[in-house]
Protein backbone atom coordinates (compact mmCIF):
# COMPACT_ATOMS: atom_id res chain seq x y z
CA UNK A 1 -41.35 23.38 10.72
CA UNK A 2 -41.29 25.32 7.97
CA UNK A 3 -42.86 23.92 4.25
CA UNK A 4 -43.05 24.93 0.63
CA UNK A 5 -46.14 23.84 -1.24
CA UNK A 6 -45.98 23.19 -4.57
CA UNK A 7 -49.06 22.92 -6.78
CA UNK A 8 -50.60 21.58 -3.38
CA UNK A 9 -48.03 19.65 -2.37
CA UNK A 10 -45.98 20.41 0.70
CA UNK A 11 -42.76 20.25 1.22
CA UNK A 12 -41.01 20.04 4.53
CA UNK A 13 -37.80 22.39 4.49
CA UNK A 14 -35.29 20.47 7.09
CA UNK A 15 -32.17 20.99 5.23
CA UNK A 16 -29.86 24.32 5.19
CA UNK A 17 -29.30 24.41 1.23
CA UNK A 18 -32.20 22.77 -0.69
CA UNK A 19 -32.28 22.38 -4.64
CA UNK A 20 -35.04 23.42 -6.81
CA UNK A 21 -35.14 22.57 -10.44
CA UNK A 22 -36.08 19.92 -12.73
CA UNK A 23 -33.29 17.78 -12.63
CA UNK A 24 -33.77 14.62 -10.96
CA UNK A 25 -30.61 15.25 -8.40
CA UNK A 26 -32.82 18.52 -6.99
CA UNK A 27 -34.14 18.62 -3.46
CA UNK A 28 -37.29 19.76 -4.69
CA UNK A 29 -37.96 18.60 -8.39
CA UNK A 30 -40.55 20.29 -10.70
CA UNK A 31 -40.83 18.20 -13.90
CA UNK A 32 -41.48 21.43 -16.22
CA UNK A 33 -39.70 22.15 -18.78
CA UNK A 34 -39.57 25.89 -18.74
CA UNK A 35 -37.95 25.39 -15.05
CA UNK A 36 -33.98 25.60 -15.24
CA UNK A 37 -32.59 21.81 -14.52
CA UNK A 38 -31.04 24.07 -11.51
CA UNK A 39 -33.34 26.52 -10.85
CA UNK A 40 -33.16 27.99 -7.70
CA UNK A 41 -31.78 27.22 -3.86
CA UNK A 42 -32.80 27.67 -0.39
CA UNK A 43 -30.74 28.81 2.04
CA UNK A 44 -31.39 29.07 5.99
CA UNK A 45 -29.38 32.00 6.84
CA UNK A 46 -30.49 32.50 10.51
CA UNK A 47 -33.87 31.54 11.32
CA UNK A 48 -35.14 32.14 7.96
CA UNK A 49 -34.67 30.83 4.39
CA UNK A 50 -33.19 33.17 1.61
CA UNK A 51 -34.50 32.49 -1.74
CA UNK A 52 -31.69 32.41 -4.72
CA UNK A 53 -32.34 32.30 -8.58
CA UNK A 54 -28.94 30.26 -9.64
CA UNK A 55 -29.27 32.02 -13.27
CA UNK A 56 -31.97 30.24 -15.06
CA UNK A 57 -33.12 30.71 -18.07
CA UNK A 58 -36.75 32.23 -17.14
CA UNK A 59 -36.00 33.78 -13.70
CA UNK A 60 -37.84 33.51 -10.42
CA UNK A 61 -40.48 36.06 -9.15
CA UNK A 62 -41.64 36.44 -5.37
CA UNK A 63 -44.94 38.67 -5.12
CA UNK A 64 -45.01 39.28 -8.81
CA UNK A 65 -41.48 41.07 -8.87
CA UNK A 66 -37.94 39.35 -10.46
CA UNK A 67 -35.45 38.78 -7.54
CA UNK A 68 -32.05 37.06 -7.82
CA UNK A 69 -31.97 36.86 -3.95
CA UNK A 70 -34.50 37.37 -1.24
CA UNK A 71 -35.64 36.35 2.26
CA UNK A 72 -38.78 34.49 1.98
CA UNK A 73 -41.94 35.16 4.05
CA UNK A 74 -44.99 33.62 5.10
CA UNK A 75 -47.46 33.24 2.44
CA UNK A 76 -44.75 34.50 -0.02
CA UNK A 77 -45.91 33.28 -3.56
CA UNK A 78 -42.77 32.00 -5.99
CA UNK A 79 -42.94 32.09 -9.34
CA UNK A 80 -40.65 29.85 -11.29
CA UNK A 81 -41.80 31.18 -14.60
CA UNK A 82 -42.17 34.08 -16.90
CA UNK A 83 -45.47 32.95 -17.80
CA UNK A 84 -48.43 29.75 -17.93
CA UNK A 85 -46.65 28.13 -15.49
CA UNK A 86 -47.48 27.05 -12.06
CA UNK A 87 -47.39 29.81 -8.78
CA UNK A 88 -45.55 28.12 -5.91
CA UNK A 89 -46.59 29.18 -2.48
CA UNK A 90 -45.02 29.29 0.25
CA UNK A 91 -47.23 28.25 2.89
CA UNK A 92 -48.40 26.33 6.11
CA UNK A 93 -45.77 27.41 8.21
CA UNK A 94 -44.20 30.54 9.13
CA UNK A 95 -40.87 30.95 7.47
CA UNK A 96 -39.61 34.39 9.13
CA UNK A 97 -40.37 32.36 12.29
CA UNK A 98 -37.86 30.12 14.03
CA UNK A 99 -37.11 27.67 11.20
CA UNK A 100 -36.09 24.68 13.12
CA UNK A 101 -34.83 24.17 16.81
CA UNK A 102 -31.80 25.01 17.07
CA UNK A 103 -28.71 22.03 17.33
CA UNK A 104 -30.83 20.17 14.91
């Protein structure tokens, strides 16, 4: 199963859409206020989830470089910030690998 790790903290990605923002009705919420109350979404488009920057206010980075829309890949480090703020990682599992059985 595929997991985001934030600051540490993993995240298991079981949905096809997931949230991320600081708004309490995200998937994923990151209390910080330089992240957008909507931030960003996950998408599983295949066996693999696409990364999308829903038009926040400081933008998302993946490797260092501003994307609106990407597929993510292991080890893939998300930035939710310009600058100070915390370097998400995507980690411990594979995400260009199968995602999740399939019919689940």
């Amino acid at each position: 199963m595929p997991k985001l790790s934030i600051s540490g903290a993993p995240h298991d990605l079981t949905d096809e859409v997931i949230t991320i923002g600081r708004a309490p009705d995200n998937m994923i919420v990151i209390d910080d206020p330089s992240v957008s109350g909507r931030h960003a979404q996950l998408r599983l488009a295949g066996e693999v989830y696409r990364l999308k920057d829903l038009e926040s206010t400081n933008g998302t980075r993946v490797n260092g470089i501003p994307v609106t829309e990407t597929a993510l890949r292991f080890d893939d480090r998300i930035r939710f910030l310009w600058r100070g703020g915390r370097a998400l990682r995507a980690g411990h599992a594979r995400i260009t690998a199968v995602a999740r059985a399939r019919g689940t």
